[in-house]
N, C-alpha and C. Protein backbone atom coordinates (compact mmCIF):
# COMPACT_ATOMS: atom_id res chain seq x y z
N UNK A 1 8.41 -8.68 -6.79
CA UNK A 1 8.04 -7.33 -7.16
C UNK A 1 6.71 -7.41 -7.89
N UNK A 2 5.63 -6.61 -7.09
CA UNK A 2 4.15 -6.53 -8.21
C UNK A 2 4.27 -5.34 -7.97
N UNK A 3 3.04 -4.85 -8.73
CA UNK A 3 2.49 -3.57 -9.26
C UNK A 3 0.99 -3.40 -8.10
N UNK A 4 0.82 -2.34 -7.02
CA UNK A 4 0.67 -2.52 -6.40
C UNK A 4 -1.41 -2.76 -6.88
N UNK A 5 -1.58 -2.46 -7.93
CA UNK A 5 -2.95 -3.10 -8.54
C UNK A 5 -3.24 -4.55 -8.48
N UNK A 6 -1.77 -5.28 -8.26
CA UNK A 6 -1.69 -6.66 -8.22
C UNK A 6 -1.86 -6.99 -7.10
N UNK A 7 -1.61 -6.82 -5.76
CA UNK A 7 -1.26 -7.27 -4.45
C UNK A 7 -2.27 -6.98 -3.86
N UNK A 8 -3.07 -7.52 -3.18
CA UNK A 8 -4.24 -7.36 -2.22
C UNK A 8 -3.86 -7.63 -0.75
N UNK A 9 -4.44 -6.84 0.05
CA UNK A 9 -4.34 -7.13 1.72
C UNK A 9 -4.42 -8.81 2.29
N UNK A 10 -5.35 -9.42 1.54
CA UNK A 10 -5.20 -10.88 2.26
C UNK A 10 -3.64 -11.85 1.81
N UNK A 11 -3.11 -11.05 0.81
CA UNK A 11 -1.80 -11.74 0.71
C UNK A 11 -0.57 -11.38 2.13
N UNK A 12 -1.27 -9.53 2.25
CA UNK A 12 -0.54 -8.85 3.41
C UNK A 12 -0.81 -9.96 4.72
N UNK A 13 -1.33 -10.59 5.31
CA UNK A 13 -1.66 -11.16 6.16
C UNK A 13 -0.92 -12.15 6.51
N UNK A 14 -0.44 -12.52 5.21
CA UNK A 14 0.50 -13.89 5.34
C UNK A 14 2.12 -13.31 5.00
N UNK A 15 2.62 -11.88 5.48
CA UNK A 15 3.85 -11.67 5.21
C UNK A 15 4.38 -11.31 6.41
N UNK A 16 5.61 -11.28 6.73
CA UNK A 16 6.31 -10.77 7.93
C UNK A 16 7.00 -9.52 7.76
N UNK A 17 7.22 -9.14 6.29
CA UNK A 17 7.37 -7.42 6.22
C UNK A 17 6.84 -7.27 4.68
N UNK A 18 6.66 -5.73 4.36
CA UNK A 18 6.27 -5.67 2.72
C UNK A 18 7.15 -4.25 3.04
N UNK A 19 7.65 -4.22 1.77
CA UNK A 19 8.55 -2.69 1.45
C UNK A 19 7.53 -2.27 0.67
N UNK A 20 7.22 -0.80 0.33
CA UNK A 20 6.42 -0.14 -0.64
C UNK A 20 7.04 0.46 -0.93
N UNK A 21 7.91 0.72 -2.61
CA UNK A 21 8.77 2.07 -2.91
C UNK A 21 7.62 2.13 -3.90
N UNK A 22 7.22 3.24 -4.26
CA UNK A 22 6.59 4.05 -5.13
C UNK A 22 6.46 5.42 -5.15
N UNK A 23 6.13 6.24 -6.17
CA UNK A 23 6.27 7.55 -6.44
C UNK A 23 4.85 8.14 -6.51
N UNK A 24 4.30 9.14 -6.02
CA UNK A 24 3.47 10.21 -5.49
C UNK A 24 2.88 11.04 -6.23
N UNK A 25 2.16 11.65 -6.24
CA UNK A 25 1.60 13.20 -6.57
C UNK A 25 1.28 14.01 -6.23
N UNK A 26 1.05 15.16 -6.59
CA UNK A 26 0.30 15.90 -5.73
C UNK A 26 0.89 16.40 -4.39
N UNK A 27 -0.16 15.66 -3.50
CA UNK A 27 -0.03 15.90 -2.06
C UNK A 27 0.14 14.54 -1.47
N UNK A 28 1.11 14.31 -2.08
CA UNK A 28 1.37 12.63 -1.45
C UNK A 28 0.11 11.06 -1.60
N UNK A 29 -0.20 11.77 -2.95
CA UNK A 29 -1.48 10.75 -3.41
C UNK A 29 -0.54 9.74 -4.13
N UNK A 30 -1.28 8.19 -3.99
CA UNK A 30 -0.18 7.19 -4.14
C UNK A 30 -1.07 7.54 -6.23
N UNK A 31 0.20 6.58 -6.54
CA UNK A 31 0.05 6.43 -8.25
C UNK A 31 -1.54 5.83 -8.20
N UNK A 32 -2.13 5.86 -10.03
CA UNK A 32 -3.51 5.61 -10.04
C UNK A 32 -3.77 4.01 -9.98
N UNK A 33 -2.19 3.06 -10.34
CA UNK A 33 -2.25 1.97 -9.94
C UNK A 33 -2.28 1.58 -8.54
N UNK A 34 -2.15 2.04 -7.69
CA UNK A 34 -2.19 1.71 -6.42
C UNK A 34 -2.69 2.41 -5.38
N UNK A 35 -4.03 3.51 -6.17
CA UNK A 35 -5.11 3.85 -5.37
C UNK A 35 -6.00 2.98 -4.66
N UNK A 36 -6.38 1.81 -5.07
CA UNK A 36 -7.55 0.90 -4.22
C UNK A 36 -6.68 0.36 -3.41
N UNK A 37 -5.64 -0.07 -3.49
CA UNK A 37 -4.62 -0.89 -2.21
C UNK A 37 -4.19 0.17 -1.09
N UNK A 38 -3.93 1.19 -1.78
CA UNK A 38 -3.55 2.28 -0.48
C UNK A 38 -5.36 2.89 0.41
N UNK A 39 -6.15 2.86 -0.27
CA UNK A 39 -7.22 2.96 0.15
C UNK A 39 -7.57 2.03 1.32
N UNK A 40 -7.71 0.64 0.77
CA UNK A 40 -8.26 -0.83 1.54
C UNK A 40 -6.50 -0.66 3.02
N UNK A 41 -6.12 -0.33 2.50
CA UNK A 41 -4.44 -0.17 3.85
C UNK A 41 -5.11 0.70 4.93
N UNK A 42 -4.98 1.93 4.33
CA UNK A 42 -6.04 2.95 5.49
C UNK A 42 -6.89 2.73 6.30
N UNK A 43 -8.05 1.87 5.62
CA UNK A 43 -9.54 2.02 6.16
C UNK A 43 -8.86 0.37 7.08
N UNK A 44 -8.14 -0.25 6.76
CA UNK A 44 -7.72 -1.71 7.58
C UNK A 44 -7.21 -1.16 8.64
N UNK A 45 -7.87 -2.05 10.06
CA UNK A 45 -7.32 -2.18 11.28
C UNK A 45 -6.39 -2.63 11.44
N UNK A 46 -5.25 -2.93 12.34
CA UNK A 46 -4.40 -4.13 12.50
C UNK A 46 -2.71 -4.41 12.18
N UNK A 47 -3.10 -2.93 11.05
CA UNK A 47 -1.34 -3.27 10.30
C UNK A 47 -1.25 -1.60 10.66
N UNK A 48 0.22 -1.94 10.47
CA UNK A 48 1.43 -0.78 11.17
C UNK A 48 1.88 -0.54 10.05
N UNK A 49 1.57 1.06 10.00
CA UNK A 49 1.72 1.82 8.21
C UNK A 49 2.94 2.75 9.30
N UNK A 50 4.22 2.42 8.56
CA UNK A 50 5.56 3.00 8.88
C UNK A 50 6.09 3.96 7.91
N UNK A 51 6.39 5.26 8.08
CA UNK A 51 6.82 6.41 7.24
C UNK A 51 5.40 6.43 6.28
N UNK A 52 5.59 7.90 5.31
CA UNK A 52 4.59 8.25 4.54
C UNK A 52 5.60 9.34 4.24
N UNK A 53 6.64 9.27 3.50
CA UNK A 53 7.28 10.69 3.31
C UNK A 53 7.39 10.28 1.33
């Protein structure tokens, strides 16, 4: 379990699944800790972003 300020995409590379539970705002804006990781997820080619609810 990290804090998603902790976890960077090149760790994503070397996993075979990642769960993301975290809580929202707004309009489904991720927390302010895990704005640059949900950012760098988006703009990345390659990976399969499953649900967004």
């Amino acid at each position: 379990v990290l804090p998603m300020s902790r976890y960077y995409l090149e760790i994503l590379a070397h996993e075979s699944l990642v769960l993301i539970v975290t809580d929202t705002y707004g309009n489904g804006e991720p927390p302010y800790n895990g704005q640059e990781f949900a950012k760098s997820l988006y703009e990345k080619r390659g990976y399969e972003i499953i649900g967004n609810s």
